[in-house]
C-alpha atoms as a PDB file:
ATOM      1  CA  UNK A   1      18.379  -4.372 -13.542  1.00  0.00           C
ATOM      2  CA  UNK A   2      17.270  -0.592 -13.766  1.00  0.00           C
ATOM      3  CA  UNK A   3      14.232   1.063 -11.839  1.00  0.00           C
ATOM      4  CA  UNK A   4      11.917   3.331 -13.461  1.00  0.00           C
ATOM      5  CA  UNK A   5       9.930   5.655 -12.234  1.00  0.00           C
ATOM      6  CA  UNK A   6       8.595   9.347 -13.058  1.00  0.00           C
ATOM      7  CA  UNK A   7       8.464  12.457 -12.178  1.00  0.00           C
ATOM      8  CA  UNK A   8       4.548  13.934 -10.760  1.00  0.00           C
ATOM      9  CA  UNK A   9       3.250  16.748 -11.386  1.00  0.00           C
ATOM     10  CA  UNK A  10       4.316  18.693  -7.832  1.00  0.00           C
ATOM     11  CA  UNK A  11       7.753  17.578  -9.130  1.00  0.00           C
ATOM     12  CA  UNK A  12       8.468  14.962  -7.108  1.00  0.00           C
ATOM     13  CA  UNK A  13      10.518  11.825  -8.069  1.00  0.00           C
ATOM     14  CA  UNK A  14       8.651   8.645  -7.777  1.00  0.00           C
ATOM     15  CA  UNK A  15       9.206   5.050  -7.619  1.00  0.00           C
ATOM     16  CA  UNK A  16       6.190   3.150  -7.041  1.00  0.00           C
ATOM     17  CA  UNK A  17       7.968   0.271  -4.285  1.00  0.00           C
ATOM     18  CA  UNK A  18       6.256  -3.299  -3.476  1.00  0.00           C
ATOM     19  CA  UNK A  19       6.796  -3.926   0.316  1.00  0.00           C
ATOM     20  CA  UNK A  20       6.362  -7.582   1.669  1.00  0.00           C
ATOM     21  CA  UNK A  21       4.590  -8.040   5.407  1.00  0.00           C
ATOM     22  CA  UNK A  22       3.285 -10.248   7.288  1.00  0.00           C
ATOM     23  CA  UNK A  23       1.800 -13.724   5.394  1.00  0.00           C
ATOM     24  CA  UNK A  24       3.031 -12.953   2.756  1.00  0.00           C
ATOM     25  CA  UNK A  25       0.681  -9.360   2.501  1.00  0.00           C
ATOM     26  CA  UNK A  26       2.105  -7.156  -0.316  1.00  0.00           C
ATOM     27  CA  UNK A  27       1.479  -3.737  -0.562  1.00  0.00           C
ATOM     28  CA  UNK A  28       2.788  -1.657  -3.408  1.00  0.00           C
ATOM     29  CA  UNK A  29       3.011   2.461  -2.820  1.00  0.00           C
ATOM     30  CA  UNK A  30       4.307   5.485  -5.080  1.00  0.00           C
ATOM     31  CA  UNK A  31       7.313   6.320  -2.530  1.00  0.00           C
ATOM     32  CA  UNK A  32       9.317  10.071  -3.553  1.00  0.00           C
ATOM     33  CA  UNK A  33      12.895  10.018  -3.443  1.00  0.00           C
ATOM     34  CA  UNK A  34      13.728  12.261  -1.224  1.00  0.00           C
ATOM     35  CA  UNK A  35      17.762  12.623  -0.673  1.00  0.00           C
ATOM     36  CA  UNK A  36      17.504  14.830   2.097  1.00  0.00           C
ATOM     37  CA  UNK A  37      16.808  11.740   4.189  1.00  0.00           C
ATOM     38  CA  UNK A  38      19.825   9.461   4.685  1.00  0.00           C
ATOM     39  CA  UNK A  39      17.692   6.217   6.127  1.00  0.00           C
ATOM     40  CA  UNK A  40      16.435   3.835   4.204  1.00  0.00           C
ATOM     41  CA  UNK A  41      12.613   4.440   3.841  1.00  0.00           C
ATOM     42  CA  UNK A  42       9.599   6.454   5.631  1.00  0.00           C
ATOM     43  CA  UNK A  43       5.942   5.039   5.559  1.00  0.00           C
ATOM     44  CA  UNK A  44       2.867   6.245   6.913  1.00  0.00           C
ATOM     45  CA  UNK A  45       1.735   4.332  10.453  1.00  0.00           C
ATOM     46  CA  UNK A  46      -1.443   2.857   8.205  1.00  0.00           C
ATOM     47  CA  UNK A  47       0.722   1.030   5.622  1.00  0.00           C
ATOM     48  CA  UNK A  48       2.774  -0.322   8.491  1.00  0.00           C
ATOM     49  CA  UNK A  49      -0.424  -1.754  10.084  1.00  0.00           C
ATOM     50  CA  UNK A  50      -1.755  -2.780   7.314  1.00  0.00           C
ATOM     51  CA  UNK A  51       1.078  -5.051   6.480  1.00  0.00           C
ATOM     52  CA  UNK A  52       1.545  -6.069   9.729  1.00  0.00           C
ATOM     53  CA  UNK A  53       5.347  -5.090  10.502  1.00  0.00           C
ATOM     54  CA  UNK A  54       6.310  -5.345  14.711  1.00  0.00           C
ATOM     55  CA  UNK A  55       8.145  -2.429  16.162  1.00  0.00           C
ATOM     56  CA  UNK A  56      11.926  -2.578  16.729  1.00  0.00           C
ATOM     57  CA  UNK A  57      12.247   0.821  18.880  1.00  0.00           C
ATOM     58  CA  UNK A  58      12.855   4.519  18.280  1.00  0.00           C
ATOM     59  CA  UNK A  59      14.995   6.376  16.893  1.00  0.00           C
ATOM     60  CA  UNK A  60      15.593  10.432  17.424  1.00  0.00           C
ATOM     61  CA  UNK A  61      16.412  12.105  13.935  1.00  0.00           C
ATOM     62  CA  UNK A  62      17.070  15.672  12.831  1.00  0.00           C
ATOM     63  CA  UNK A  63      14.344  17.131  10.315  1.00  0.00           C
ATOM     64  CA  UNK A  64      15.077  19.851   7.497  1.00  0.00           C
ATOM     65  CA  UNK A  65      13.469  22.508   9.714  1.00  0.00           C
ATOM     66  CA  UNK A  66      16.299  21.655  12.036  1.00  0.00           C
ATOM     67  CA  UNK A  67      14.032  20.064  14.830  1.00  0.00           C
ATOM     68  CA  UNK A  68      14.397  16.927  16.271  1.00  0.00           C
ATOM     69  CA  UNK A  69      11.740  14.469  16.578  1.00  0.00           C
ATOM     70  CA  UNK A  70      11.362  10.535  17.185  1.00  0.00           C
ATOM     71  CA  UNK A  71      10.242   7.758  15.168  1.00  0.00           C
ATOM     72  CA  UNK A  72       9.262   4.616  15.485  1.00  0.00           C
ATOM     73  CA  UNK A  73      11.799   2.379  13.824  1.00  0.00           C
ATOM     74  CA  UNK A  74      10.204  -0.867  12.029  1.00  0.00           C
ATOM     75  CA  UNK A  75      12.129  -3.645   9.762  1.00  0.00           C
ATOM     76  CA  UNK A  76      10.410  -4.675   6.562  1.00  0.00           C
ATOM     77  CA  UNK A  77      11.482  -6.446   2.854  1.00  0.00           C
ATOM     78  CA  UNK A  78      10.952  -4.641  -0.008  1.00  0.00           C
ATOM     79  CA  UNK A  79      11.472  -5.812  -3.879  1.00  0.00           C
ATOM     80  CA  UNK A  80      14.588  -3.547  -4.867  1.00  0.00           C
ATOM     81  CA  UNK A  81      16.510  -4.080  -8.050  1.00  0.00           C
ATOM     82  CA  UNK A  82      14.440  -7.188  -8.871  1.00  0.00           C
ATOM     83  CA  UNK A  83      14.999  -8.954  -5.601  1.00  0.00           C
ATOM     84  CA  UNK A  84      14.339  -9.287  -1.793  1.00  0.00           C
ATOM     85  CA  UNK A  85      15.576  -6.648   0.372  1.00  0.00           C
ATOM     86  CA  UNK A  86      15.334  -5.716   4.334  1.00  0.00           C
ATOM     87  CA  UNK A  87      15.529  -2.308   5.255  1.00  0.00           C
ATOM     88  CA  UNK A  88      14.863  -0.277   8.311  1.00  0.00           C
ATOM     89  CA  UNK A  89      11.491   1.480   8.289  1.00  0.00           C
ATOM     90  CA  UNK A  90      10.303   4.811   9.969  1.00  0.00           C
ATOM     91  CA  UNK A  91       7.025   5.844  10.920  1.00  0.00           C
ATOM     92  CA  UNK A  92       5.723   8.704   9.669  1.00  0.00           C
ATOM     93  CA  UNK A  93       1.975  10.326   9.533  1.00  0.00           C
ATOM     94  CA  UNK A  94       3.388  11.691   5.632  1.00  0.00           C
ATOM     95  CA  UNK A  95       3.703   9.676   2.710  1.00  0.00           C
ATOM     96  CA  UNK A  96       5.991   7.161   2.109  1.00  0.00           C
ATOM     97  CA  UNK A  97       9.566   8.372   0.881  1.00  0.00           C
ATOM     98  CA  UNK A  98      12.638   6.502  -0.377  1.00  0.00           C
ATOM     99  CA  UNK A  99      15.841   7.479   1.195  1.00  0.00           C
ATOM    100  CA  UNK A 100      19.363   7.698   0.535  1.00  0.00           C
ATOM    101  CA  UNK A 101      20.050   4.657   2.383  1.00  0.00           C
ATOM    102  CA  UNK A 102      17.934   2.741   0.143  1.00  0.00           C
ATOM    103  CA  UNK A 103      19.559   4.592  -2.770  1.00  0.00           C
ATOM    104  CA  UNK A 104      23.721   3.310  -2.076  1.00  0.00           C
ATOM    105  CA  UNK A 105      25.373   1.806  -4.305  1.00  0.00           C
ATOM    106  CA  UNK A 106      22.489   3.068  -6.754  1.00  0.00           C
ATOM    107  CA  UNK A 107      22.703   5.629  -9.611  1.00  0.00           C
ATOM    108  CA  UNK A 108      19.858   7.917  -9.435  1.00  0.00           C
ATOM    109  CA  UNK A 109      18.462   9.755 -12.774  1.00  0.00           C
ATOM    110  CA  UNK A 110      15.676  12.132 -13.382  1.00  0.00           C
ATOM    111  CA  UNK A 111      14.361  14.372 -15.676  1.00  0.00           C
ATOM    112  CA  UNK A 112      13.282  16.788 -14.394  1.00  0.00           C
ATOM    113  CA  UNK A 113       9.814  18.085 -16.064  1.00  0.00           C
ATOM    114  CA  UNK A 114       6.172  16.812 -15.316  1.00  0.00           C
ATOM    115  CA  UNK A 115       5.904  13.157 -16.273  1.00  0.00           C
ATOM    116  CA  UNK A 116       9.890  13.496 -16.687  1.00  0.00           C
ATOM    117  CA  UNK A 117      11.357   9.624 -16.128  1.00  0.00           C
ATOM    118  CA  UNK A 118      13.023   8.699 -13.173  1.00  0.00           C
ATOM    119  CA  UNK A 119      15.487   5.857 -13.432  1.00  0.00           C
ATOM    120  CA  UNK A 120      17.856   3.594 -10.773  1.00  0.00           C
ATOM    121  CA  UNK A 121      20.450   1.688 -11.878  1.00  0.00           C
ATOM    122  CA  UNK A 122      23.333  -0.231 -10.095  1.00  0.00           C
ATOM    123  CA  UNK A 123      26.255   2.448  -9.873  1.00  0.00           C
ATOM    124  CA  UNK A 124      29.615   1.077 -11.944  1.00  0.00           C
ATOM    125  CA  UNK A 125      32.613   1.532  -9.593  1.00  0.00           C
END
């Protein structure tokens, strides 16, 4: 199955991502790839409350400015490519990004122009 998304009009890649919490609470938000991160995906603390998700711990991580802060680490599902998927979650007071961790085993496309598409597809090894 391919993933579409599009490109905004600060340039940033998005995929708009449905996220499963608790009973059965769905929450759908435009996430921006971002492949500077290499986790799986970022969301802001008030999405995380709102769907309910219980903290798993912390985890120290290395930001583009160089400087190292902590996050808290939370596990969620997520519809990817058509189907359930858990991924590892961290806490952020920014929006919600997509990572390269979500992204493996993914090929990512985007055209790169206001209201350019962005499309995922499985990668062919």
């Amino acid at each position: 199955m391919t993933m579409f998304g599009r490109v905004n009009r600060s340039r940033e890649a998005i995929l708009k991502l449905v996220i499963l919490g608790d009973e059965n609470l769905k929450v759908a938000v435009d996430a921006v790839i971002d492949t500077g991160f290499n986790g799986d995906l970022i969301l802001p603390l008030e999405t995380i409350s709102e769907l309910g998700l219980k903290i798993q711990g912390y985890q120290k991580a290395i930001l583009g400015d160089g400087t190292i802060s902590q996050f808290q680490v939370y596990a969620a599902t997520v519809i990817w490519d058509g189907a359930r998927k858990l991924v590892e979650v961290n806490a952020a007071t920014s929006g919600a990004l997509i990572g390269m961790g979500l992204l493996e085993g993914y090929k990512l496309e985007v055209d790169s122009i206001p209201d350019g598409v962005v499309t995922i597809g499985v990668l062919e090894l």
